[in-house]
Protein backbone atom coordinates (compact mmCIF):
# COMPACT_ATOMS: atom_id res chain seq x y z
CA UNK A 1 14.89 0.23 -13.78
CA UNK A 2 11.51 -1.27 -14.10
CA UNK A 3 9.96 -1.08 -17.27
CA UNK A 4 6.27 -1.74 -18.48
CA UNK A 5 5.04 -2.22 -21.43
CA UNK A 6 0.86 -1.54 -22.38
CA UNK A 7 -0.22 -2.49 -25.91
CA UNK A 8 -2.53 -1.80 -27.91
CA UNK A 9 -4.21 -0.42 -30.96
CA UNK A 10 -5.35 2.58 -29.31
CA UNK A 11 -7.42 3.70 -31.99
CA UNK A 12 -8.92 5.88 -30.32
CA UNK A 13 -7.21 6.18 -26.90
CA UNK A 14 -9.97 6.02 -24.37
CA UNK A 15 -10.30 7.04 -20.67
CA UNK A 16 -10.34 3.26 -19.79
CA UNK A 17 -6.86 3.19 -21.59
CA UNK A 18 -5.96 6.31 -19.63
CA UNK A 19 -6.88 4.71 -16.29
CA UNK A 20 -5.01 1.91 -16.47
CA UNK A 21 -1.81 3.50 -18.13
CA UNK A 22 -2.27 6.04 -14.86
CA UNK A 23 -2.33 2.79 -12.72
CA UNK A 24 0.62 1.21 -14.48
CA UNK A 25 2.97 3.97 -13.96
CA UNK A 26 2.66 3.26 -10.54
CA UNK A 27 4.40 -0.16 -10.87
CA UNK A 28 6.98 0.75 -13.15
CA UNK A 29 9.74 3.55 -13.70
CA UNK A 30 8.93 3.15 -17.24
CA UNK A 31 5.93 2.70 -19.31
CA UNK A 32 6.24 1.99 -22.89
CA UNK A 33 3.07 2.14 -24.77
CA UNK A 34 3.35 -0.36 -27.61
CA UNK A 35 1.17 1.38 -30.50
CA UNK A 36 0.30 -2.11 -32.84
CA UNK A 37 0.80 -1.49 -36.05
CA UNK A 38 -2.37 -3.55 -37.31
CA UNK A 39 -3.26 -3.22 -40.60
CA UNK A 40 -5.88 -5.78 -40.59
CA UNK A 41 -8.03 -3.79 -38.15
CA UNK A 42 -8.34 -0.67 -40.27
CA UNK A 43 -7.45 1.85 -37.99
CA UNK A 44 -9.61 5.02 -37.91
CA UNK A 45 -6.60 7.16 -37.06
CA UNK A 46 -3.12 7.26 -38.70
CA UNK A 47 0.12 5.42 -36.10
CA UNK A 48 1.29 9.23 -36.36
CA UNK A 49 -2.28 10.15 -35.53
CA UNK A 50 -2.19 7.89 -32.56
CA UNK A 51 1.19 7.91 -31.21
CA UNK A 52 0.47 11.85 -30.92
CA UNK A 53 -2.67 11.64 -29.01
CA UNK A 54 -1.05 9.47 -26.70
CA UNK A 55 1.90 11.33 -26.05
CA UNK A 56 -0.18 14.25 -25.71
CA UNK A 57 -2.57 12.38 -23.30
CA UNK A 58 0.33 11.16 -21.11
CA UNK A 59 2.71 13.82 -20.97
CA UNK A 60 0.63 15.58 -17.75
CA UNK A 61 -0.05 11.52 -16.75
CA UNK A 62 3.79 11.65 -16.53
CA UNK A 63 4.39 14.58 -14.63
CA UNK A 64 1.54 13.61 -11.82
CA UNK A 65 3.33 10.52 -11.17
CA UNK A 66 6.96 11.05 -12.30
CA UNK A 67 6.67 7.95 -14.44
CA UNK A 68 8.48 8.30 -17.97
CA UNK A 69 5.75 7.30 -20.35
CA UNK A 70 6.23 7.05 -23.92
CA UNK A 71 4.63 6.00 -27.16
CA UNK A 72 6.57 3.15 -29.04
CA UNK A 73 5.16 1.87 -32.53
CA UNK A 74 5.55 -1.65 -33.00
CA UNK A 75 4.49 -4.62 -35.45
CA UNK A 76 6.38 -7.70 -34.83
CA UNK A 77 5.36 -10.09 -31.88
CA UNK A 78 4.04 -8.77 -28.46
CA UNK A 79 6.97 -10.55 -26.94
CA UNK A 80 9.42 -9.19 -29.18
CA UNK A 81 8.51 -5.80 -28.58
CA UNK A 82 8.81 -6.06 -25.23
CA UNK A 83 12.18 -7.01 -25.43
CA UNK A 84 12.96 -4.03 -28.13
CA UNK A 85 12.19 -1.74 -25.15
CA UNK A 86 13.74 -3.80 -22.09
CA UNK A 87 10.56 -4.91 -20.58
CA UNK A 88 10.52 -7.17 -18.14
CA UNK A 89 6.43 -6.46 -17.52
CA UNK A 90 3.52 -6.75 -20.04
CA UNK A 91 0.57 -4.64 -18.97
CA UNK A 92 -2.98 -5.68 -19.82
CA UNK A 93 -6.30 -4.32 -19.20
CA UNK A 94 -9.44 -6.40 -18.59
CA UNK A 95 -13.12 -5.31 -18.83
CA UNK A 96 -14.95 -8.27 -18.70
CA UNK A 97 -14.88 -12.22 -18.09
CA UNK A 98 -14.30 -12.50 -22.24
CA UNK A 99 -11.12 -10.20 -21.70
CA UNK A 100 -9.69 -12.91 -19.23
CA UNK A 101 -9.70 -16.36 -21.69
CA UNK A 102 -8.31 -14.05 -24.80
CA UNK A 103 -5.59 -12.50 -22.57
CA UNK A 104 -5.07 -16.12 -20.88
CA UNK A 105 -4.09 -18.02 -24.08
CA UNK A 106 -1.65 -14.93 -24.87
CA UNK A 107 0.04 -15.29 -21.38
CA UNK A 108 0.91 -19.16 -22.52
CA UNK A 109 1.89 -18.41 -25.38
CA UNK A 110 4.32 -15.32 -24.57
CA UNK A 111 5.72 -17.14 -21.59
CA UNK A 112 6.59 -20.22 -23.95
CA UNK A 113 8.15 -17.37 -26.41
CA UNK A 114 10.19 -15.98 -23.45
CA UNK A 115 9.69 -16.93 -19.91
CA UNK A 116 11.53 -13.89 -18.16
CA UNK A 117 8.78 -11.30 -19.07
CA UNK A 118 5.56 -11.15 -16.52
CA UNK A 119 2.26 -10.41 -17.33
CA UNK A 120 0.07 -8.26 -15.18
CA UNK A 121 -3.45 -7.62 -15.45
CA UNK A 122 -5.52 -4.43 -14.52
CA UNK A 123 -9.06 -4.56 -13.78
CA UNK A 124 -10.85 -1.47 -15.38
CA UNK A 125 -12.20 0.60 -13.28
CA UNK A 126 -16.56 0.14 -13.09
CA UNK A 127 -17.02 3.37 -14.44
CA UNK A 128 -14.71 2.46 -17.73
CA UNK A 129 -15.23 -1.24 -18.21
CA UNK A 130 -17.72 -0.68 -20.94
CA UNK A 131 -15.61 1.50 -22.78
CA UNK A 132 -14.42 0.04 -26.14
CA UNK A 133 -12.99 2.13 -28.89
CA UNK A 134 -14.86 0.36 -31.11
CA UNK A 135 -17.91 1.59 -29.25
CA UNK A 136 -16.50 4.88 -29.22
CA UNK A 137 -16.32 4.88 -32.57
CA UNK A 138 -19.73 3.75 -33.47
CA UNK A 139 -21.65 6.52 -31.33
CA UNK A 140 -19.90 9.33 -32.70
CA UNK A 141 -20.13 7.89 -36.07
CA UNK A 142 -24.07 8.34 -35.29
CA UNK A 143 -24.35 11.34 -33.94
CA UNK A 144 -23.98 10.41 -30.02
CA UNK A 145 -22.11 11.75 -27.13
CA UNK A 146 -18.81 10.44 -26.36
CA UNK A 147 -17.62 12.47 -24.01
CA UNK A 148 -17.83 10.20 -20.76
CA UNK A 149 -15.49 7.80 -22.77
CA UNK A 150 -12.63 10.08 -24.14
CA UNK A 151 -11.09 13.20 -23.59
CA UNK A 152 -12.12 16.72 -25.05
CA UNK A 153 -9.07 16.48 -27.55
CA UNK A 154 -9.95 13.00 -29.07
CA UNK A 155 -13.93 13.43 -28.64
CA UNK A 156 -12.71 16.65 -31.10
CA UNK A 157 -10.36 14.20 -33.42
CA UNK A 158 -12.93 12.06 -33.68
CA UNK A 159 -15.56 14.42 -34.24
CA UNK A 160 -13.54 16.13 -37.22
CA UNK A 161 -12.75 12.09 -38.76
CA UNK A 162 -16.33 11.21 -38.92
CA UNK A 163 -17.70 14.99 -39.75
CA UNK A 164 -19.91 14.97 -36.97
CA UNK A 165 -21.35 18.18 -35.97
């Protein structure tokens, strides 16, 4: 069985993170999605507030393409993780150029830590390759419209977090 792991903070999940978990199932039998545990980001949302919209996010993801996808909180090393689940493929996005020479130096550096697990990288789709959930974040904390970046259920989370009306 292949298996595939996507990290991230996820904070919130986004339909750029959507798209390329959608395109990741079809490479794997598996997809993990490695929640990070990050406390020095100051997540907006709780894990458990996370994990959930994730799981509730993927669960029809899983059904269209018969992909088990689940939600797996994690805070040790990328490369660790991946071997608590029996990964043998790390999945990362990329947006933009900047993306590339971050995610670059963490290849090295994982395949120095263990050799046997592959990276692959997945180019964001146009439409989504702006969308950060930092961003995200931002524009509904001011009163914009988010809703070409996340889904009706987390435009609504977000909405209630940062008592927008």
């Amino acid at each position: 069985m292949r298996v595939g792991l996507y990290p991230g903070t996820f904070d919130p999940i986004t339909l750029g993170h959507i798209d390329i978990i959608r395109r990741a199932a079809a490479l794997v039998d598996k997809l993990v999605i490695g929640v990070a545990i990050n406390r020095d980001k100051g997540p907006l949302f709780t894990l458990e507030e996370r994990v959930a919209m994730i799981e509730a996010e993927c669960e029809k993801l899983s059904e269209q393409t018969g992909t088990e996808i689940v939600a797996h909180p994690f805070e040790n090393l990328l490369i660790d993780c991946a071997g608590d689940v029996g990964a043998q493929i790390i999945v990362r996005g990329l947006r933009a150029v900047a993306d590339f020479e971050y995610e670059y130096q963490m290849v090295g550096m994982n395949r120095a830590l263990d050799a046997s697990v592959e990276t692959v990288f997945l180019m964001a789709e146009a439409r989504h390759q702006a969308i950060a959930s930092k961003l995200v974040k931002e524009i509904c904390r001011l009163g914009g419209d988010v809703s070409k970046f996340v889904t009706p259920q987390v435009e609504e989370a977000l909405q209630q977090r940062l008592r927008v009306k």
